[in-house]
Protein backbone atom coordinates (compact mmCIF):
# COMPACT_ATOMS: atom_id res chain seq x y z
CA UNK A 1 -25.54 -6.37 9.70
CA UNK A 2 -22.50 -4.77 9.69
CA UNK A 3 -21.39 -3.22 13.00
CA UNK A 4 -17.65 -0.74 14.09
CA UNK A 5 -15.81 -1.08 17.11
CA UNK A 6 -13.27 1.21 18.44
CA UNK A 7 -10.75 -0.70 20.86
CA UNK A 8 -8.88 0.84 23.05
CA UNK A 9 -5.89 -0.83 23.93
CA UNK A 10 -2.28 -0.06 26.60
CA UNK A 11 -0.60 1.75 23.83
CA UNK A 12 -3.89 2.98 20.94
CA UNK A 13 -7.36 2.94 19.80
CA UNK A 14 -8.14 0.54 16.97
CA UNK A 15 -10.93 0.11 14.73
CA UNK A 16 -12.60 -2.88 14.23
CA UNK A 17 -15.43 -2.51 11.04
CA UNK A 18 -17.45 -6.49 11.19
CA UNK A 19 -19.93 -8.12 9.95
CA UNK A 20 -20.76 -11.21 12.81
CA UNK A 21 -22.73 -13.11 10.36
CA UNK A 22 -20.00 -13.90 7.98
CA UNK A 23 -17.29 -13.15 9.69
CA UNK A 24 -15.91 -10.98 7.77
CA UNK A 25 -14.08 -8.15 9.65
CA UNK A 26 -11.03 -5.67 9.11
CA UNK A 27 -8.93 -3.82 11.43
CA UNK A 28 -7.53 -0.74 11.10
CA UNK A 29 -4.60 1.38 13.17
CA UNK A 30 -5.40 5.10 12.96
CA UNK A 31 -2.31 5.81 15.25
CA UNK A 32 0.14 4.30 12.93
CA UNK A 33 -0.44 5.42 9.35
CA UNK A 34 -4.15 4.71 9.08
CA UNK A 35 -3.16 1.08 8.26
CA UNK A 36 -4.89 -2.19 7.90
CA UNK A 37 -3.88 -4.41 10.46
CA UNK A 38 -6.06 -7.48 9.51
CA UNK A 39 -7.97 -8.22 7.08
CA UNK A 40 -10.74 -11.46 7.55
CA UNK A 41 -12.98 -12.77 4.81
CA UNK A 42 -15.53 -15.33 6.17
CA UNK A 43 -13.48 -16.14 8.91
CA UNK A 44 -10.22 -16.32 6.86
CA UNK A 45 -7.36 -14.45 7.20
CA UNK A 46 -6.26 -12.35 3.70
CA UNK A 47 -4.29 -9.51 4.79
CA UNK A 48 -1.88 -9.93 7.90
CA UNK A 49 0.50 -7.45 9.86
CA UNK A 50 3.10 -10.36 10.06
CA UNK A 51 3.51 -10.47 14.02
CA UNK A 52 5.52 -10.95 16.03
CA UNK A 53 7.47 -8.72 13.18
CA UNK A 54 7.91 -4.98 14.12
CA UNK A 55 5.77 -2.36 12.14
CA UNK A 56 8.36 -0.49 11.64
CA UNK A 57 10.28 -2.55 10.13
CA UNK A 58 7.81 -4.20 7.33
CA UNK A 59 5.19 -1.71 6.98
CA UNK A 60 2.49 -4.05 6.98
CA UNK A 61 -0.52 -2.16 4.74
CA UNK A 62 1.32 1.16 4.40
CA UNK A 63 0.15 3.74 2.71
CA UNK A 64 3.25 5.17 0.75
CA UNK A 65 3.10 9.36 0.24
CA UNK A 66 4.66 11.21 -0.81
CA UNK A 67 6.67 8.49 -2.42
CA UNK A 68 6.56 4.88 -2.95
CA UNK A 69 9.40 2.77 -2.01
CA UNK A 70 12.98 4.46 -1.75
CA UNK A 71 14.81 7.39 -2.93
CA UNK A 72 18.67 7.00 -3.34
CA UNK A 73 19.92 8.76 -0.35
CA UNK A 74 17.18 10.53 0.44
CA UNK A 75 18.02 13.26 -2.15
CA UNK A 76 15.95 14.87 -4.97
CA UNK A 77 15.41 18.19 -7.04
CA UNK A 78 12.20 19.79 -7.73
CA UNK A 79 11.77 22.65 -9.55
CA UNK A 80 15.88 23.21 -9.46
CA UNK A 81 15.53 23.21 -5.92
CA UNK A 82 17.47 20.44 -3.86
CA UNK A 83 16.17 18.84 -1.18
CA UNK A 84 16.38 15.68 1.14
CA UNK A 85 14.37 13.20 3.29
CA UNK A 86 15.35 11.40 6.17
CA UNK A 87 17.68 8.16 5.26
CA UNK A 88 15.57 5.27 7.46
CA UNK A 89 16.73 2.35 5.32
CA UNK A 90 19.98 2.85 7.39
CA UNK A 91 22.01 0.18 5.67
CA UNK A 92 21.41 1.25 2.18
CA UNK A 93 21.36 4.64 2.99
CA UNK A 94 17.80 5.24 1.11
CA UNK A 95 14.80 7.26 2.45
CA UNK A 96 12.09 4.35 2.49
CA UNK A 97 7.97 4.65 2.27
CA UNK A 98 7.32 8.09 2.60
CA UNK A 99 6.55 10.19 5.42
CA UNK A 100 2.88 9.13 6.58
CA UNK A 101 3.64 5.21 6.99
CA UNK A 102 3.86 6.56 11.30
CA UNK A 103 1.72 9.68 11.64
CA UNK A 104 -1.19 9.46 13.47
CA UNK A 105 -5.16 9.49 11.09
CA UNK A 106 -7.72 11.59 12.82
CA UNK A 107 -11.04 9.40 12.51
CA UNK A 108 -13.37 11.78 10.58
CA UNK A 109 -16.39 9.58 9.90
CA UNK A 110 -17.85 5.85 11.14
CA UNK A 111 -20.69 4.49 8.92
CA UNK A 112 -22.22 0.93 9.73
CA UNK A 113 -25.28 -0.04 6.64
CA UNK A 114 -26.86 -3.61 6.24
CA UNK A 115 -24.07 -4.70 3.59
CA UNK A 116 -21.03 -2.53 4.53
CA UNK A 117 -19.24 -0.51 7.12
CA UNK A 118 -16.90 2.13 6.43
CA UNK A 119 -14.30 4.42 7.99
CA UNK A 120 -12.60 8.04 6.61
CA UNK A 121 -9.54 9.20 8.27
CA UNK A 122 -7.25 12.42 7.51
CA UNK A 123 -3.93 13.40 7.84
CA UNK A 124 -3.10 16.69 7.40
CA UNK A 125 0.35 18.78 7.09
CA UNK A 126 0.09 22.11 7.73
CA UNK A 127 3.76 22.94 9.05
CA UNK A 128 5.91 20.89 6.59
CA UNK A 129 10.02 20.13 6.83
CA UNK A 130 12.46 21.28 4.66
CA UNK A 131 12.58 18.22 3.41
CA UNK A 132 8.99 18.14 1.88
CA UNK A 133 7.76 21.56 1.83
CA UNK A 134 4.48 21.24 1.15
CA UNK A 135 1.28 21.77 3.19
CA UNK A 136 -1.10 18.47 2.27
CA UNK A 137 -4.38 16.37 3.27
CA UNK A 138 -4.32 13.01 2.84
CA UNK A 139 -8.09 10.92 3.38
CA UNK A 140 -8.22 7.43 3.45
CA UNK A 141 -11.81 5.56 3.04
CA UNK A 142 -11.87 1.69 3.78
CA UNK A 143 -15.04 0.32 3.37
CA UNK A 144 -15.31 -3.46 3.98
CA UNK A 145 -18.50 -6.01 2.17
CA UNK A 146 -18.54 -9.47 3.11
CA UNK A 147 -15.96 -10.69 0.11
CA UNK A 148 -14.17 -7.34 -0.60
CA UNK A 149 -12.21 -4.14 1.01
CA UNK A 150 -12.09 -1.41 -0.71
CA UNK A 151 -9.27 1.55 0.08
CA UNK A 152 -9.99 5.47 -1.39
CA UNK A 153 -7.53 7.82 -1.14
CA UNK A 154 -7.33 11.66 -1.80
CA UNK A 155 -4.41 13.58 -1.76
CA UNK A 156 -5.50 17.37 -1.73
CA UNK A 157 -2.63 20.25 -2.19
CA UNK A 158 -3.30 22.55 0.38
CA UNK A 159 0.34 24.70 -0.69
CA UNK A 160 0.55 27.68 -3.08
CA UNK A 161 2.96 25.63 -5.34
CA UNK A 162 2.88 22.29 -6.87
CA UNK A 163 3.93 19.78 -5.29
CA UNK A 164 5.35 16.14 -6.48
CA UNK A 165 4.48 12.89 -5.56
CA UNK A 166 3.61 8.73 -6.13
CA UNK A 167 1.28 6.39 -3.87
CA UNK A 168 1.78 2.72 -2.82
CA UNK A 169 0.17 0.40 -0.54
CA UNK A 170 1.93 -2.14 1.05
CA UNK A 171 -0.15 -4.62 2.26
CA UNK A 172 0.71 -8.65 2.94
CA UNK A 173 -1.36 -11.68 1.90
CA UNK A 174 -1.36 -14.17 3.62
CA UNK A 175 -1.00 -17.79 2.10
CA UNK A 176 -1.70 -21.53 3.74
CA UNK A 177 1.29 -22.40 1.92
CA UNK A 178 3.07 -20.18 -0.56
CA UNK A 179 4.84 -22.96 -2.00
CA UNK A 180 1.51 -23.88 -3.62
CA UNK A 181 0.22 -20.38 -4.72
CA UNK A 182 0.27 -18.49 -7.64
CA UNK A 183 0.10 -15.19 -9.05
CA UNK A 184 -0.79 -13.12 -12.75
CA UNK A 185 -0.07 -9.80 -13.99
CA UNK A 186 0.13 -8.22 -17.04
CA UNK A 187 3.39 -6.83 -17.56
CA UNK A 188 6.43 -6.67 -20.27
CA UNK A 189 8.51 -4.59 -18.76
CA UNK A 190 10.25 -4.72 -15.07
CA UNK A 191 12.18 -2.27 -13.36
CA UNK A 192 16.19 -2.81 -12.95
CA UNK A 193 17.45 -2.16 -9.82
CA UNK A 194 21.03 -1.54 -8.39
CA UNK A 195 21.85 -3.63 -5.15
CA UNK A 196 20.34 -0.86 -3.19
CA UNK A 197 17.02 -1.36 -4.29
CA UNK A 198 17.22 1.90 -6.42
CA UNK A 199 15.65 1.84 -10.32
CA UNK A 200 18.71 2.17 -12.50
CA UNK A 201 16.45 1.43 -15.80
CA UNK A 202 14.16 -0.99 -17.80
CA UNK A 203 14.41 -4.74 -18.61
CA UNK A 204 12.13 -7.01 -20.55
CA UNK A 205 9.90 -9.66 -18.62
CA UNK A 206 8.67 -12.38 -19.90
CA UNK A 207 7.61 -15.04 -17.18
CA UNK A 208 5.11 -17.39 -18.16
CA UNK A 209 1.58 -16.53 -15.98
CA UNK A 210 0.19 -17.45 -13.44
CA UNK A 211 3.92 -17.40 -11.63
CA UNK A 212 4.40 -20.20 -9.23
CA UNK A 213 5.47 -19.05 -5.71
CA UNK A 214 7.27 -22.40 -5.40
CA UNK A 215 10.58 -22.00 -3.66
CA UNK A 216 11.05 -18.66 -4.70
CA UNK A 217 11.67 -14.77 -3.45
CA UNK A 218 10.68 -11.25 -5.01
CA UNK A 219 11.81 -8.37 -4.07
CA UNK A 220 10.99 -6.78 -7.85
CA UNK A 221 8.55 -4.20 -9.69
CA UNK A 222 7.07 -4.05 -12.60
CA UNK A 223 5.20 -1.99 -15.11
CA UNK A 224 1.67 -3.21 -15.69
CA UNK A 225 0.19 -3.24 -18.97
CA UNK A 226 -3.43 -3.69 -16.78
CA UNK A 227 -4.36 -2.97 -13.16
CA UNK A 228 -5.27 -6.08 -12.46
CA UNK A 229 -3.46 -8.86 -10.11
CA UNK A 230 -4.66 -11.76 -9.26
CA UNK A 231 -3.42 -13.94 -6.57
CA UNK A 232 -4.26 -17.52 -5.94
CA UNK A 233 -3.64 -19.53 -2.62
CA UNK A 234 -5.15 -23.24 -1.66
CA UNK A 235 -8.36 -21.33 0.50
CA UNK A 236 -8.71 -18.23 -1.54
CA UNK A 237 -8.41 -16.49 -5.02
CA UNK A 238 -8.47 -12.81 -5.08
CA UNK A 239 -8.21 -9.67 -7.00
CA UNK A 240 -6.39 -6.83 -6.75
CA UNK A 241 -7.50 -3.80 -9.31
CA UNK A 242 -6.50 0.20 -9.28
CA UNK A 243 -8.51 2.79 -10.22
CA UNK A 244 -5.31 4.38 -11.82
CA UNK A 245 -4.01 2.84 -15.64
CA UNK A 246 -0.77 3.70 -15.19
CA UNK A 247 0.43 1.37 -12.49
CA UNK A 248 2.88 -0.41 -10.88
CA UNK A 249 3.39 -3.78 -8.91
CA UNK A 250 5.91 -4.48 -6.43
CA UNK A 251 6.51 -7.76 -5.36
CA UNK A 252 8.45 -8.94 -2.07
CA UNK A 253 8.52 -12.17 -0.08
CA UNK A 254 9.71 -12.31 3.86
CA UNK A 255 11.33 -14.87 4.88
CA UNK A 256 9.19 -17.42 6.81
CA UNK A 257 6.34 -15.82 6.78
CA UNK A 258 3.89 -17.63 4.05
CA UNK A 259 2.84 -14.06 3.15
CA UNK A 260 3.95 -12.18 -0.11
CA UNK A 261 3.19 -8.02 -0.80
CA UNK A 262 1.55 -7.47 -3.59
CA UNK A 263 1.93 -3.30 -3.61
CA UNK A 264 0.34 -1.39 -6.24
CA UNK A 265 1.86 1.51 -7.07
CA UNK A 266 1.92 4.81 -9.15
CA UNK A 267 5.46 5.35 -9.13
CA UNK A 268 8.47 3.10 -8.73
CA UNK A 269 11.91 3.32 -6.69
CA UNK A 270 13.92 7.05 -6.57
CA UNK A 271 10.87 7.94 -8.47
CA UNK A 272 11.43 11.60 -7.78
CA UNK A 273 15.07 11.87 -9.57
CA UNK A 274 14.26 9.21 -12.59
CA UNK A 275 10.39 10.87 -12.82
CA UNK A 276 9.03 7.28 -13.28
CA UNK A 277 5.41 7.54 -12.05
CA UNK A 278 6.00 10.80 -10.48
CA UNK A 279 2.78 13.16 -10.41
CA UNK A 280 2.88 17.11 -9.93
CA UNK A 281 -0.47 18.01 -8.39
CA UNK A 282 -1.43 21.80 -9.18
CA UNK A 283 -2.44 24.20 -6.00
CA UNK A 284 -6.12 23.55 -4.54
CA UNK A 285 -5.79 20.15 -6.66
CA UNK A 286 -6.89 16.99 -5.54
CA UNK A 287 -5.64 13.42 -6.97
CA UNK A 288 -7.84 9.83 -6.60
CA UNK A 289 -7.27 6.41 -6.69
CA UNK A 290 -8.95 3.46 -5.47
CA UNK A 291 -7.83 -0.11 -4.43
CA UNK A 292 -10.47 -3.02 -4.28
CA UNK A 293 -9.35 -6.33 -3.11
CA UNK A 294 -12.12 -8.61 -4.18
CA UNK A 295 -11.80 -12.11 -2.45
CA UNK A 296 -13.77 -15.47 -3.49
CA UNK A 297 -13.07 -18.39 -1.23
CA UNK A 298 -12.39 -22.24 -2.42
CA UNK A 299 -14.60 -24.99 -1.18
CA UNK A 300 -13.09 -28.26 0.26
């Protein structure tokens, strides 16, 4: 039976959605972004926030609106308008993640069932910047079974005027040893980047799958040919699909951490100058997608 918690702790209220029997169990921080702290499969750990790390500065399960990953310098132009976000990648001087990665979710719904628990949460933007001027809802719905986690979202415009946008999620797998895991993708075609991180054009890929993570770093996206990923450690296997055919994968390893992010995307990096990805969504509009992760753990 699967039961939800809300903990309240010195500095928020978390959300714990668990089923005792397997342990299985997910955590989720309305307060920052609506994002999944933890994620637990029969007692072992898939999806970590990478602590003692700070949130803020590796978005650990993200969600990514209006815009995955960066835009050069914060600068865009919609509709031969000009406009700018707020540079937080200080160094390269990029806007990074969106602007919902720190606002706080209201919890709309709790639902606890034999096989699964679930959660909705909403953010919405009524009084938007100059920088994004446009009103919004966002809803999340995790719902967690004993081998999988699903994440729904919903971006409704609530604006008398289009308004332009990709998604990401960012989350971090975590690996007994990432020297001895592996991962598989379709994809051709990855996207050339400057030093800044920012897509400067298209380049052929062709890596032989499943990639070893042996000794190596990514920091890279790609153009999928499926929306499928699949991710192999020496506990677990999983799977990683998107509701959406025209994705994109971004891959990045920190340092020490034997954890990788694999973040599916619709869009890629500066996605609202190079249009790569990038969605208009009509007034009174709404846009899906779903995310499964769909774990099956090895036996010793």
């Amino acid at each position: 039976m699967f039961k939800i918690k809300t903990i309240q702790t010195e500095l928020e209220n978390v959300i714990v959605l668990k089923d005792s029997i397997s342990g299985t169990r997910a955590r989720i921080r309305p307060s920052y972004g609506a994002s999944l702290d933890k994620l637990v499969i029969k007692n072992t750990k898939i999806i970590t926030n990478l602590n003692p790390l700070d949130y803020k500065k590796t978005y650990p399960s993200s969600i990514l609106f209006p815009f995955a990953n960066r835009i050069k310098g914060g600068n865009y132009v919609f509709n031969d308008k000009n406009y700018s976000f707020y540079c937080n990648e200080k160094d390269a001087n990029n806007a990074l993640h969106g602007l919902v990665y720190n606002k706080s979710f209201v919890v709309d719904e709790l639902k606890a069932f034999e096989n699964h628990a679930k959660v909705k949460l909403i953010y919405e933007e009524m009084n938007p910047t100059n920088n994004y001027p446009f009103k919004f809802r966002v809803e999340l719905v995790y719902k967690l079974t004993k081998n999988a986690l699903s994440l729904k979202m919903n971006v409704i415009n609530l604006d008398e005027k289009k308004l332009p946008f990709t998604l990401g999620w960012h989350p971090y797998f975590k690996s007994y040893d990432l020297c001895q895991s592996y991962i598989h993708f379709n994809s051709t075609k990855k996207i050339k980047c400057d030093n800044n991180n920012i897509a400067i054009g298209i380049e052929e890929f062709n890596s032989k799958m499943p990639l070893s993570l042996n000794k190596k770093t990514f920091d890279d996206a790609f153009i999928l040919e499926a929306p499928g990923i699949e991710f192999s450690t020496p506990e677990y296997d999983l799977i990683l699909t998107s509701s959406e055919k025209e994705s994109y994968l971004q891959l990045y390893t920190p340092m020490n951490t034997n954890a990788i992010a694999i973040e599916p995307m619709t869009g890629v990096s500066d996605s609202f100058n190079n249009k790569i990805g990038l969605k208009e969504l009509s007034p009174g509009k709404n846009y899906n997608i779903e995310w499964v992760v769909s774990v099956k753990l090895k036996t010793n």
